[in-house]
N, C-alpha and C. Protein backbone atom coordinates (compact mmCIF):
# COMPACT_ATOMS: atom_id res chain seq x y z
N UNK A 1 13.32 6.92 20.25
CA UNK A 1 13.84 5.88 19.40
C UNK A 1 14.05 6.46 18.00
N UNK A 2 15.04 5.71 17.37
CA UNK A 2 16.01 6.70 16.15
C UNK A 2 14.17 6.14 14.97
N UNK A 3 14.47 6.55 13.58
CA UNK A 3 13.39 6.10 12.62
C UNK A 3 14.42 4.65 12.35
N UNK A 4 15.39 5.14 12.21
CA UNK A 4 16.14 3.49 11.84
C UNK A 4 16.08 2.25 12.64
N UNK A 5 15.45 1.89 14.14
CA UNK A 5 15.03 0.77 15.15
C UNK A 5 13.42 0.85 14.56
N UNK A 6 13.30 1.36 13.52
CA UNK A 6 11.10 1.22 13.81
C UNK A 6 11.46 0.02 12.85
N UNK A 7 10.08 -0.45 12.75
CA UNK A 7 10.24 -1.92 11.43
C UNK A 7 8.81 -1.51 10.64
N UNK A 8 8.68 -1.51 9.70
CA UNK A 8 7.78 -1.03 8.32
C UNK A 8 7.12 -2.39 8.27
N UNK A 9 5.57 -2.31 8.15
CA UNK A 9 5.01 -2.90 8.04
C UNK A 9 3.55 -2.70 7.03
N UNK A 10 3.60 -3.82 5.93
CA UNK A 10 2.51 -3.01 4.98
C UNK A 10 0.95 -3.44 5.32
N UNK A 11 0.34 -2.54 5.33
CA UNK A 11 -1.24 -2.41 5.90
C UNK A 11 -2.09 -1.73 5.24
N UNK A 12 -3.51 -2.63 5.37
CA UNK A 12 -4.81 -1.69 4.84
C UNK A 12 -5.49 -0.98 5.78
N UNK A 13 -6.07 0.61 5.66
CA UNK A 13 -6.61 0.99 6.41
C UNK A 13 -7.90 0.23 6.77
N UNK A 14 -8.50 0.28 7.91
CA UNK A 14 -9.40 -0.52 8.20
C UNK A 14 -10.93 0.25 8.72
N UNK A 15 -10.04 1.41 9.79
CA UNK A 15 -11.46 2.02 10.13
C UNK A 15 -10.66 3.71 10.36
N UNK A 16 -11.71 4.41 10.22
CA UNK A 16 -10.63 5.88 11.06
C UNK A 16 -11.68 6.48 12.71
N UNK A 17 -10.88 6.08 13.16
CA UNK A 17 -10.98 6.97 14.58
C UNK A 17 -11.04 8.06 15.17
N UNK A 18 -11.43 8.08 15.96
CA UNK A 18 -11.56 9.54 16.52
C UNK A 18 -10.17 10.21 16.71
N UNK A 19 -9.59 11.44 17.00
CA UNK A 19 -8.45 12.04 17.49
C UNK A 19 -6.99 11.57 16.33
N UNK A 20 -7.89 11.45 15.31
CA UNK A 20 -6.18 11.62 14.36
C UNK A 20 -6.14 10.04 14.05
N UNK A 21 -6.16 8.93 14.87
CA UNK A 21 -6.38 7.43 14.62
C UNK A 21 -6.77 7.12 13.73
N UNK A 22 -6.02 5.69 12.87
CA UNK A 22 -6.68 4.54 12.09
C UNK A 22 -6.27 3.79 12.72
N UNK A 23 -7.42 2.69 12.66
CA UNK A 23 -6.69 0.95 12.74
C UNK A 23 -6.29 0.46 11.60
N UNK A 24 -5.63 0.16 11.77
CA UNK A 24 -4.67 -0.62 10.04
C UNK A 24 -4.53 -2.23 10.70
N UNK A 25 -4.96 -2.92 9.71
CA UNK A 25 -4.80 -4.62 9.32
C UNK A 25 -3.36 -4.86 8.28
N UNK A 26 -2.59 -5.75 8.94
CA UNK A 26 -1.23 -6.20 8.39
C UNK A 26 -1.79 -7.18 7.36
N UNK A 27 -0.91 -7.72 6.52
CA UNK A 27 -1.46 -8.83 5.44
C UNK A 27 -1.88 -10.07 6.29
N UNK A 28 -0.46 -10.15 7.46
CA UNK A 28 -0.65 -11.32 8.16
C UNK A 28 -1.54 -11.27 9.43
N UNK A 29 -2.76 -10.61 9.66
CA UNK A 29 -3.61 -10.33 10.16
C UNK A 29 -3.75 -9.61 11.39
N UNK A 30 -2.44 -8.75 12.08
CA UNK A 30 -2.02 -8.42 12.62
C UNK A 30 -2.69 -6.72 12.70
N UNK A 31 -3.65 -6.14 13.97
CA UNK A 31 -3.87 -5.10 14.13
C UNK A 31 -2.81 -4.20 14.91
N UNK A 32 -3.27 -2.53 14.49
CA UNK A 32 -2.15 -1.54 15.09
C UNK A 32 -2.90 -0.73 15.30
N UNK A 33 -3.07 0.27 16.00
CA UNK A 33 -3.64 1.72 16.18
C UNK A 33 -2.36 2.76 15.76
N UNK A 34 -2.68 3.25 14.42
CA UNK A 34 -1.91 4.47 13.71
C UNK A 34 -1.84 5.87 13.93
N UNK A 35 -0.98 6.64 13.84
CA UNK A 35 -1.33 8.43 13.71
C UNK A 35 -0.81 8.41 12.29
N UNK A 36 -0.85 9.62 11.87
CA UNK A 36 -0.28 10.10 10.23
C UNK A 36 0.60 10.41 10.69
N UNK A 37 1.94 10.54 10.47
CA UNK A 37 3.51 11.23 10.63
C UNK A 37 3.69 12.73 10.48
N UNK A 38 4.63 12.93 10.50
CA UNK A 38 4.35 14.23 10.76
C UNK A 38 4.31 15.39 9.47
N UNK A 39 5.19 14.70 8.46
CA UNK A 39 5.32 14.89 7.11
C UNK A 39 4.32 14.31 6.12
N UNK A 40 3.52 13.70 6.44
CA UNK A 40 1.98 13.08 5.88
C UNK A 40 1.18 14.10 6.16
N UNK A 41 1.16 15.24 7.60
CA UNK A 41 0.53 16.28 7.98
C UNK A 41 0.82 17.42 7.13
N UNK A 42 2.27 17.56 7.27
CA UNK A 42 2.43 18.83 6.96
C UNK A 42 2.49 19.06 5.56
N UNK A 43 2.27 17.85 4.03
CA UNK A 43 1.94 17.75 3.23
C UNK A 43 0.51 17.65 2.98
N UNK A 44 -0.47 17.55 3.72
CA UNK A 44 -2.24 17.38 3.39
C UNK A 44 -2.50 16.11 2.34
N UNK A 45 -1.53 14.73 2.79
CA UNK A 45 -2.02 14.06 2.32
C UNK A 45 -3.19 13.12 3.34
N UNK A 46 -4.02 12.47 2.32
CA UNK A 46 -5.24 12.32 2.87
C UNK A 46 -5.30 10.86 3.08
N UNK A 47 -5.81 9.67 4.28
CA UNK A 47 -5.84 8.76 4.16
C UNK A 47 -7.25 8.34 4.73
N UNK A 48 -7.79 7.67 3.44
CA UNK A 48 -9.42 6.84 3.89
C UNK A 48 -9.51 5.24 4.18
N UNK A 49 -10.25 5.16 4.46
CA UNK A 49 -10.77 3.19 4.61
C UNK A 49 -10.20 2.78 3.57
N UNK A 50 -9.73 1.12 3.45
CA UNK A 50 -8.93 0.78 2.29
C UNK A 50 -7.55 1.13 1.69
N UNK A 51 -7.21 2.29 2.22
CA UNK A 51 -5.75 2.67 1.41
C UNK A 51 -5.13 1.41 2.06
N UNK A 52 -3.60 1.56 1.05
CA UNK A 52 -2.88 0.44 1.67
C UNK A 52 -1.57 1.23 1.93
N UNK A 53 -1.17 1.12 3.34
CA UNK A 53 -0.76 1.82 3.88
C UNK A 53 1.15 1.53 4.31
N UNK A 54 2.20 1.67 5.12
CA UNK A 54 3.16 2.07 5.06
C UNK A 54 3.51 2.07 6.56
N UNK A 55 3.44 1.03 7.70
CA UNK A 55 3.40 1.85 9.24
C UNK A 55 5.05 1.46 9.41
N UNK A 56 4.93 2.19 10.68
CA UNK A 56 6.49 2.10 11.04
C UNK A 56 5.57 1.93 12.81
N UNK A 57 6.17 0.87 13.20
CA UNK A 57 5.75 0.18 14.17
C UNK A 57 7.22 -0.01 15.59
N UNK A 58 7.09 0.41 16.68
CA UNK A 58 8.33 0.14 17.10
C UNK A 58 8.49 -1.10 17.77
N UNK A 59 9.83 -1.59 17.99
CA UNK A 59 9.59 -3.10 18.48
C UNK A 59 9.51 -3.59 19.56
N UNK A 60 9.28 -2.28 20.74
CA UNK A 60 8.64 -2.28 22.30
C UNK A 60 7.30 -2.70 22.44
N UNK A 61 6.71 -1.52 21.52
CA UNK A 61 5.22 -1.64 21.36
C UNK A 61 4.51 -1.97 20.32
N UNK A 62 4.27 -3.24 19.85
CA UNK A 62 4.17 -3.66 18.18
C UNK A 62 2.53 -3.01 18.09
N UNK A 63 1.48 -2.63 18.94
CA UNK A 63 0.20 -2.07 18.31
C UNK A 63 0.08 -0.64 18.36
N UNK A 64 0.42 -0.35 18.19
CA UNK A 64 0.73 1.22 17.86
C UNK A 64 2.13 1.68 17.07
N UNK A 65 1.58 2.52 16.02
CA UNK A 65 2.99 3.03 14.74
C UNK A 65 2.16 4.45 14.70
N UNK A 66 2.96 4.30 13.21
CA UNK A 66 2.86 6.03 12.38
C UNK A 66 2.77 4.93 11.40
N UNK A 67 1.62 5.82 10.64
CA UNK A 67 1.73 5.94 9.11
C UNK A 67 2.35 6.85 8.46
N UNK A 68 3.59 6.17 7.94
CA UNK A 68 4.67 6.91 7.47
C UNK A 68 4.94 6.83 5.57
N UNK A 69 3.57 6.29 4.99
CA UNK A 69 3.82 6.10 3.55
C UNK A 69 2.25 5.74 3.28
N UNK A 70 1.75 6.16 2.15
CA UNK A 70 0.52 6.08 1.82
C UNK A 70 0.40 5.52 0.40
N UNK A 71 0.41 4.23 -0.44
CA UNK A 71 0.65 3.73 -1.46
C UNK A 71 -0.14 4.09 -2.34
N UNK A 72 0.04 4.68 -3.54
CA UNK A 72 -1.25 5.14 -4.53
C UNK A 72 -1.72 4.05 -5.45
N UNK A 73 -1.17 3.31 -5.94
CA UNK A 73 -1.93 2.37 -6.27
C UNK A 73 -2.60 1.11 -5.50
N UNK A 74 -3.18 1.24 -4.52
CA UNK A 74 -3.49 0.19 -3.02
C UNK A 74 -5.00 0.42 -3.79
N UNK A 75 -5.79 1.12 -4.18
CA UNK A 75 -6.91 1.04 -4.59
C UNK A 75 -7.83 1.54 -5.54
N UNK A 76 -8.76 1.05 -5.86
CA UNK A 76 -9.22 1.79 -7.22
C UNK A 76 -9.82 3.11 -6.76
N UNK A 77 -9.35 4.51 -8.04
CA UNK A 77 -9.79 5.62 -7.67
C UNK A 77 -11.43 5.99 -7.61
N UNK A 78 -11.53 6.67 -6.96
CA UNK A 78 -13.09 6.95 -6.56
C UNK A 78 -13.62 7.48 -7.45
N UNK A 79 -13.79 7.67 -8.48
CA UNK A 79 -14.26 8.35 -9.83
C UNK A 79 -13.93 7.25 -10.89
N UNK A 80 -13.94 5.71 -10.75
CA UNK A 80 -13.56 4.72 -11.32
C UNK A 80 -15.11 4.33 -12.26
N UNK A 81 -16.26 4.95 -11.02
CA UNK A 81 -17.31 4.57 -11.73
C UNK A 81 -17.93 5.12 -13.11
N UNK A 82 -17.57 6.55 -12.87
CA UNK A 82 -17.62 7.43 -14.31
C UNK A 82 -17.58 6.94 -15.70
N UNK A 83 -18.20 6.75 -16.38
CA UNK A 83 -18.13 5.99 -17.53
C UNK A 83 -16.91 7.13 -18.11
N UNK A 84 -16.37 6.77 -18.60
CA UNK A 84 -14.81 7.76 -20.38
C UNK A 84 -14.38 8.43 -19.10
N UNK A 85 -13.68 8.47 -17.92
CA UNK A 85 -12.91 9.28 -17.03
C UNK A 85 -11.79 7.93 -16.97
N UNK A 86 -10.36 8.89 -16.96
CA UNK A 86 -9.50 8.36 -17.52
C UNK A 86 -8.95 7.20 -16.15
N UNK A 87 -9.37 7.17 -15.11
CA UNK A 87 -9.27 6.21 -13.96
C UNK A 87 -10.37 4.99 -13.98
N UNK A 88 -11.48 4.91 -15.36
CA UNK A 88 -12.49 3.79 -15.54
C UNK A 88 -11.41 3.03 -16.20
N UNK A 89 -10.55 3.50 -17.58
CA UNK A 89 -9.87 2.69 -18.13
C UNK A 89 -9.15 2.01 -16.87
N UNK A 90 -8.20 2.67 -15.78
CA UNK A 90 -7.16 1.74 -14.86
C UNK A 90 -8.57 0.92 -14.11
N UNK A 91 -9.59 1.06 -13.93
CA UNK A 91 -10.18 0.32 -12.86
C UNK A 91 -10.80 -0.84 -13.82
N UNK A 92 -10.99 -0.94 -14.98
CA UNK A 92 -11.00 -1.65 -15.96
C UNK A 92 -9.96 -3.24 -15.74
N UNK A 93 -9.17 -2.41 -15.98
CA UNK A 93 -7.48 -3.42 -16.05
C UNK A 93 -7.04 -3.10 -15.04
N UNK A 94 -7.41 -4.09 -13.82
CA UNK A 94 -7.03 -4.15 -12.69
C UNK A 94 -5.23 -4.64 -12.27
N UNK A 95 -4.67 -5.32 -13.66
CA UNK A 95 -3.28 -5.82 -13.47
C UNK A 95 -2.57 -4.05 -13.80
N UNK A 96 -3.22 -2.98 -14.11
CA UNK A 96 -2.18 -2.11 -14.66
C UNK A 96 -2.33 -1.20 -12.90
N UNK A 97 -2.75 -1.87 -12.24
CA UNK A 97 -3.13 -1.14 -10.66
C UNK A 97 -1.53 -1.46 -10.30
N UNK A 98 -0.37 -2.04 -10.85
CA UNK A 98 0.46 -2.47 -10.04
C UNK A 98 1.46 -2.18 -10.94
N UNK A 99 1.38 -1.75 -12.25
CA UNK A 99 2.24 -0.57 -13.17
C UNK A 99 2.61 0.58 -12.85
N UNK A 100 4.27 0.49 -12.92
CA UNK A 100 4.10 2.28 -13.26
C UNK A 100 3.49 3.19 -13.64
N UNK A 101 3.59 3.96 -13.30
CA UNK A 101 2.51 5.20 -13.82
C UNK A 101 2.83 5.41 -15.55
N UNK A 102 3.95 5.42 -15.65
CA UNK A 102 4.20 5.79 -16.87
C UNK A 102 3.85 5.10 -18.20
N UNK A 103 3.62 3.81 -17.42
CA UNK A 103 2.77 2.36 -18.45
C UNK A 103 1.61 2.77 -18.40
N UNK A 104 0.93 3.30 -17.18
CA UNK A 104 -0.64 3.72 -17.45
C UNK A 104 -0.73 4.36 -18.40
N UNK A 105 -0.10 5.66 -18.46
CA UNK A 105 0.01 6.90 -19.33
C UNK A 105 -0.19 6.41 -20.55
N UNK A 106 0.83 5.47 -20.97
CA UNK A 106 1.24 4.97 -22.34
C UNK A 106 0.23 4.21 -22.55
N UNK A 107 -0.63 3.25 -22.33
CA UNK A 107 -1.40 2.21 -22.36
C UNK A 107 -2.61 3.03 -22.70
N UNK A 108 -3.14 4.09 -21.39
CA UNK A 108 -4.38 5.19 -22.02
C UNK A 108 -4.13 5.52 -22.83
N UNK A 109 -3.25 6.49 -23.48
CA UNK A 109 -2.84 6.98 -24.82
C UNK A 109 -3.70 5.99 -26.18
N UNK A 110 -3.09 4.96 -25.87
CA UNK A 110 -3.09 4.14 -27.25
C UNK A 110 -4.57 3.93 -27.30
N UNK A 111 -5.09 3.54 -25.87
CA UNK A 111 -6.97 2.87 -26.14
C UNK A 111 -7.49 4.09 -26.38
N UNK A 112 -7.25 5.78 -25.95
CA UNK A 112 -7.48 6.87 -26.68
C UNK A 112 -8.07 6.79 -27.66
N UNK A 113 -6.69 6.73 -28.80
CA UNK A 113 -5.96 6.58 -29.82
C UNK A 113 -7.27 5.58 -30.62
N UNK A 114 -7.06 4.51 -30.05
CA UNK A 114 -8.38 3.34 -30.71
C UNK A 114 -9.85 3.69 -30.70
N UNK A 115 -10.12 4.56 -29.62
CA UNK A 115 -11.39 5.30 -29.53
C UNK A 115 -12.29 6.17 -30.24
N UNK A 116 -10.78 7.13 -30.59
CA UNK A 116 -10.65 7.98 -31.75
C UNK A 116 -10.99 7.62 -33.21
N UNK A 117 -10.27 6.43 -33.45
CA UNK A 117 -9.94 5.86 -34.93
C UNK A 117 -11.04 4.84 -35.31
């Protein structure tokens, strides 16, 4: 089946499995058994419990996909707890979790800036 018949569906990781597997939870409560794609592999990107995820699901077999997209802002970074590490400020201001990056950038800068002064 072509990538253009799959249907994208957005999901939180839920558990990871043995042999390459996650189960991923849909918003609308809907379970899947996932692999990573093949370009998620051959890049070493990494997916844990909680990410919010990207499946491509086909429409023969709706519980089983690929995770074909891994969202970076789906959760707070793991070094959030660190007191002055520059991911306490985003886990702080949980509305800038859904900003561009480039508003983060700009936004740290300035409370820097106020830190400093």
């Amino acid at each position: 089946m072509a990538r253009d018949d799959l249907i994208q569906i957005e999901g939180t990781v839920k558990e990871v499995m043995t042999g390459g597997l996650f189960k991923i939870e849909s918003e609308k409560g809907q379970q899947f058994t996932a692999k990573i794609s093949g370009r998620m592999r051959r890049y070493h990107i990494k997916v844990i419990p909680g990410d919010r995820v990207t499946v491509a699901v086909s429409p023969y077999d709706p519980t089983h996909g690929l995770i074909v997209y891994r969202n970076p802002y789906g959760r707070v970074p793991r070094d959030a707890r660190r007191r002055g590490s520059p991911s306490s400020r985003i886990a702080q201001h949980s509305s800038l979790l859904a900003a561009p990056q480039a508003q983060c950038q700009q936004q740290s800068r300035q409370q820097d800036r106020q830190q400093i002064a």
